[in-house]
C-alpha atoms as a PDB file:
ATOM      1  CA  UNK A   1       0.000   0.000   0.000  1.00  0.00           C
ATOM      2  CA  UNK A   2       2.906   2.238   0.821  1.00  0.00           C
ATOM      3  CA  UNK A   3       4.195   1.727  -2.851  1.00  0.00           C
ATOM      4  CA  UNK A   4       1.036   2.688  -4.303  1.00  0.00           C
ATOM      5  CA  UNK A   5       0.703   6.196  -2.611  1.00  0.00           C
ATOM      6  CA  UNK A   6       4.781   6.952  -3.071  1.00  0.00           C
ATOM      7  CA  UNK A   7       4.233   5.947  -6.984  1.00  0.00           C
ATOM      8  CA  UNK A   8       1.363   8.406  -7.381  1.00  0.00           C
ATOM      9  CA  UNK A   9       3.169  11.510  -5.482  1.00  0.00           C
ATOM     10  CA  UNK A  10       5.787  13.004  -7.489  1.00  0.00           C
ATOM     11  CA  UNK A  11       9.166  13.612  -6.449  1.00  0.00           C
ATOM     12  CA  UNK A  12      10.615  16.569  -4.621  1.00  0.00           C
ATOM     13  CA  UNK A  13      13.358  17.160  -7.039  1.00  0.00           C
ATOM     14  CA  UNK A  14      11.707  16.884 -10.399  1.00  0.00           C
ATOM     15  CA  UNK A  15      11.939  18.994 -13.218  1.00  0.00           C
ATOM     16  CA  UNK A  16       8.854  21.717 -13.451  1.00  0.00           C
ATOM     17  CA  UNK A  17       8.262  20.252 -17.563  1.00  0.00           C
ATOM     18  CA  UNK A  18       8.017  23.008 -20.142  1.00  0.00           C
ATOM     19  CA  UNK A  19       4.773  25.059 -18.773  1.00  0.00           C
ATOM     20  CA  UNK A  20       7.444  26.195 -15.910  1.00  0.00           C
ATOM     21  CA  UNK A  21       4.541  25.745 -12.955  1.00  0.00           C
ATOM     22  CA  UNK A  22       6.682  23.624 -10.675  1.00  0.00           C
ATOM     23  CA  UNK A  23       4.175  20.986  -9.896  1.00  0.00           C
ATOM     24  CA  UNK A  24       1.630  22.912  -8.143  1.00  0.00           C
ATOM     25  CA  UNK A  25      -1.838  22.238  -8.723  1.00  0.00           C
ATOM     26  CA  UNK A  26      -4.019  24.795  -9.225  1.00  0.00           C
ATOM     27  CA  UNK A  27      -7.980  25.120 -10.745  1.00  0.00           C
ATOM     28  CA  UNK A  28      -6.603  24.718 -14.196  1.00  0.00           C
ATOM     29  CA  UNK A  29      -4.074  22.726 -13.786  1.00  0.00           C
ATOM     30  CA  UNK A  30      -6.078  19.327 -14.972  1.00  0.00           C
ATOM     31  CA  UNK A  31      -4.616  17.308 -12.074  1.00  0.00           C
ATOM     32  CA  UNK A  32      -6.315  15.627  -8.384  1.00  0.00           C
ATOM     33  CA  UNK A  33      -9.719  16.303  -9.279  1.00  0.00           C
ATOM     34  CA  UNK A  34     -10.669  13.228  -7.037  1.00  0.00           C
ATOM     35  CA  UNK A  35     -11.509  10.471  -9.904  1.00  0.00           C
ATOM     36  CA  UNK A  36      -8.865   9.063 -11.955  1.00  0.00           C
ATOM     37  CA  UNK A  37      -8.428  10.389 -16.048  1.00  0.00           C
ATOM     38  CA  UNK A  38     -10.536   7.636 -17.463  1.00  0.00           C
ATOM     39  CA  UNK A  39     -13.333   6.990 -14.673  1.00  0.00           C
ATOM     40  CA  UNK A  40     -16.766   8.145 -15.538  1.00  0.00           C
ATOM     41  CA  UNK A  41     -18.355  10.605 -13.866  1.00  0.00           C
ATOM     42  CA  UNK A  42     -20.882   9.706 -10.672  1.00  0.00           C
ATOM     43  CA  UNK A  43     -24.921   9.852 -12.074  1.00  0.00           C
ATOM     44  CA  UNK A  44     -26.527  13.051 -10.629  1.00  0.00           C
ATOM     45  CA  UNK A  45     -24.827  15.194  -9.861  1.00  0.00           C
ATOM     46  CA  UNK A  46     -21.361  16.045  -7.247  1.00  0.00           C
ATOM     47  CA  UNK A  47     -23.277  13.723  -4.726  1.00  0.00           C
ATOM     48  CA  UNK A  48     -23.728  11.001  -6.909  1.00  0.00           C
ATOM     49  CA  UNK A  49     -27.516  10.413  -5.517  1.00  0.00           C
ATOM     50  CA  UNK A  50     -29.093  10.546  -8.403  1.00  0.00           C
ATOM     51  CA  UNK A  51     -32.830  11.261  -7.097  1.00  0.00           C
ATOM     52  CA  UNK A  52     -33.629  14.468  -8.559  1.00  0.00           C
ATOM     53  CA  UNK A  53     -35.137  15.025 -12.091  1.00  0.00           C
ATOM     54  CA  UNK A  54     -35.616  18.278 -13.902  1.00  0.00           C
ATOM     55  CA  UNK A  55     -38.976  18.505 -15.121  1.00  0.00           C
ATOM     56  CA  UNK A  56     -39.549  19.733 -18.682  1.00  0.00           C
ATOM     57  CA  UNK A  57     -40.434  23.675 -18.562  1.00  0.00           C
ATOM     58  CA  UNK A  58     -44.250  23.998 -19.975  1.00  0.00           C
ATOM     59  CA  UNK A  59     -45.192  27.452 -21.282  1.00  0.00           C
ATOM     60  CA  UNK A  60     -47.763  28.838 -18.995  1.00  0.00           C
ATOM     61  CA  UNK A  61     -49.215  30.653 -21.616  1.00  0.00           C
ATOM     62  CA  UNK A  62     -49.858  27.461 -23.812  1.00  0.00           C
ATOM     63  CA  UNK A  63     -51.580  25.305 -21.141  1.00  0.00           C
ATOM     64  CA  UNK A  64     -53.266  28.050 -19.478  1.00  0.00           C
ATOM     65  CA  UNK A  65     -55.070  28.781 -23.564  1.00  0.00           C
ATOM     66  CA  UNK A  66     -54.099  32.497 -22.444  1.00  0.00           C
ATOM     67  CA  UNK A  67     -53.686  34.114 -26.156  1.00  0.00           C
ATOM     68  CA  UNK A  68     -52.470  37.734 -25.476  1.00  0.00           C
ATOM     69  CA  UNK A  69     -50.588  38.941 -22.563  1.00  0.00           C
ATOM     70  CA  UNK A  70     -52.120  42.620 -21.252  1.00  0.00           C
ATOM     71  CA  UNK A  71     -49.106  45.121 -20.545  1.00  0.00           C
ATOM     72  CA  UNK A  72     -51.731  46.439 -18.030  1.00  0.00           C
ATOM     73  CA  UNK A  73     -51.730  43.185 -16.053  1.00  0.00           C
ATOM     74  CA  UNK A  74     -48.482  44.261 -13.903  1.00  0.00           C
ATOM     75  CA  UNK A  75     -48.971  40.519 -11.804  1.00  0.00           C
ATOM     76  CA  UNK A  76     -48.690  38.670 -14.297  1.00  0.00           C
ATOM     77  CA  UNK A  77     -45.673  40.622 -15.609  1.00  0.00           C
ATOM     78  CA  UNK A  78     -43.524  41.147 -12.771  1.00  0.00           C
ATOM     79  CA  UNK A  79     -43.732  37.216 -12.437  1.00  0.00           C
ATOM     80  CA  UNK A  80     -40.792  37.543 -15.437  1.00  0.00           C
ATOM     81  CA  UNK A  81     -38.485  40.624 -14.388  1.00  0.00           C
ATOM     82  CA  UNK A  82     -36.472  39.431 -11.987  1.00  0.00           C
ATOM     83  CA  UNK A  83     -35.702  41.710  -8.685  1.00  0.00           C
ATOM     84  CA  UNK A  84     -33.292  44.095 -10.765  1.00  0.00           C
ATOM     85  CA  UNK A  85     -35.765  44.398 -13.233  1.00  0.00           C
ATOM     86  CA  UNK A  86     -34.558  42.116 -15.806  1.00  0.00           C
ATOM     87  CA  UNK A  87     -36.249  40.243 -18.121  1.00  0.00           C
ATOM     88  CA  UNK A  88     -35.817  36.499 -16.913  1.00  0.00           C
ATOM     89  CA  UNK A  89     -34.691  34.484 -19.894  1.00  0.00           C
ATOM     90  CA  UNK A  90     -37.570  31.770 -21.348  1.00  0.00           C
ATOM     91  CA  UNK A  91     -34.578  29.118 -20.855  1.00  0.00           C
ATOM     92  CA  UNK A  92     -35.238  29.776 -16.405  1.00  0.00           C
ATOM     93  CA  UNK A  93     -39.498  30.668 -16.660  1.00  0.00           C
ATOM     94  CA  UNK A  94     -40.278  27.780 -19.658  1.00  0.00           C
ATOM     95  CA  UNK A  95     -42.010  30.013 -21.559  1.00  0.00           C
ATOM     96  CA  UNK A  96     -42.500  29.366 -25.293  1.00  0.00           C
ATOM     97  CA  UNK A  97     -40.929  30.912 -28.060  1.00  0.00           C
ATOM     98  CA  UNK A  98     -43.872  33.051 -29.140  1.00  0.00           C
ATOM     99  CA  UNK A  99     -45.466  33.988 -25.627  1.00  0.00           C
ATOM    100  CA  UNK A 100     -41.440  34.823 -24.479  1.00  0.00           C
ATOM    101  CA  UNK A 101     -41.589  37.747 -27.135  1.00  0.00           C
ATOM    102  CA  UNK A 102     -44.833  39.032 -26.398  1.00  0.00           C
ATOM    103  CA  UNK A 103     -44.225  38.914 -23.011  1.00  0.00           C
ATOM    104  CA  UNK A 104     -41.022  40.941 -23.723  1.00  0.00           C
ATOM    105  CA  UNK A 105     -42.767  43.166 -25.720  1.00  0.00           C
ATOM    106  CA  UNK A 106     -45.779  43.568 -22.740  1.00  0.00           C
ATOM    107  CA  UNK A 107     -42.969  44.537 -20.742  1.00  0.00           C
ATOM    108  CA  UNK A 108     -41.617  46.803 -22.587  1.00  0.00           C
ATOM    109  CA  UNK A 109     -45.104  49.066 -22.508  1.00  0.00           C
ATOM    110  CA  UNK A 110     -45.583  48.414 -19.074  1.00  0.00           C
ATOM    111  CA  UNK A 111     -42.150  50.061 -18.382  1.00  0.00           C
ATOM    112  CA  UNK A 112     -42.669  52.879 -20.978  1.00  0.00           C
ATOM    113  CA  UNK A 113     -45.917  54.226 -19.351  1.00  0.00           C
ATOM    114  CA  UNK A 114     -44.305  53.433 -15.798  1.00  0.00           C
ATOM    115  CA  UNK A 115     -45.961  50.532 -14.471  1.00  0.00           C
ATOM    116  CA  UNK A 116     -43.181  48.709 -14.050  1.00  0.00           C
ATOM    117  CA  UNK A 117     -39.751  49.854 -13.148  1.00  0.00           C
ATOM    118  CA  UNK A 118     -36.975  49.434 -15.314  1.00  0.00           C
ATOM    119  CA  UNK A 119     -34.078  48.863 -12.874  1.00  0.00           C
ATOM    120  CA  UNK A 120     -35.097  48.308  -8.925  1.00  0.00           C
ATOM    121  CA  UNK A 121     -33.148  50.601  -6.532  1.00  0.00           C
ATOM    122  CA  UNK A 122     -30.091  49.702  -4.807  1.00  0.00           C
END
């Protein structure tokens, strides 16, 4: 067992190799992540559990039949700017492609005629 560990540590006194970093490891350095160069990686994450599942997004819009989105409707809207007052990307809500842009474009009249805010104070 002792042979094993001194094969894997490298020596004191070797050379630092072309890319001159003297054998220390650092975040980029490719080396001691934990698992060896070929393993595969553990199913579900860094724990390895592998109990949770990501649903599939559905657009609310689509299941909910709702056809156009009122600017004046400032619940619905501020459900999609996030606390800054971004626009949160259809990738994070689910939204479809078609209800993401009229919902952008909803928001952009509600912000024009000041029912929403376009950046929250800091």
């Amino acid at each position: 067992m002792a042979d094993e560990t001194q094969a894997r540590t490298p020596e004191s006194g070797a050379s630092s190799g072309p890319s001159g970093n003297s054998g220390q490891s650092g975040p980029h350095s490719g080396g001691g992540g934990g698992r060896p160069a070929g393993a595969p990686r553990p199913a579900g994450g860094p724990g390895g559990r592998g109990k949770f599942f990501r649903r599939k997004k559905v657009c609310k819009f689509c299941t909910e039949k709702i056809d156009a989105i009122p600017y004046r409707d400032v619940r619905l809207l501020q459900g999609f700017v996030a606390e800054r007052g971004k626009i949160v990307p259809r990738r994070l809500t689910g939204v479809c492609t078609t209800h993401q842009r009229r919902l952008t474009r909803a928001i952009k009249q509600a912000r024009n005629i000041a029912l929403l805010p376009f950046a929250a104070r800091h």
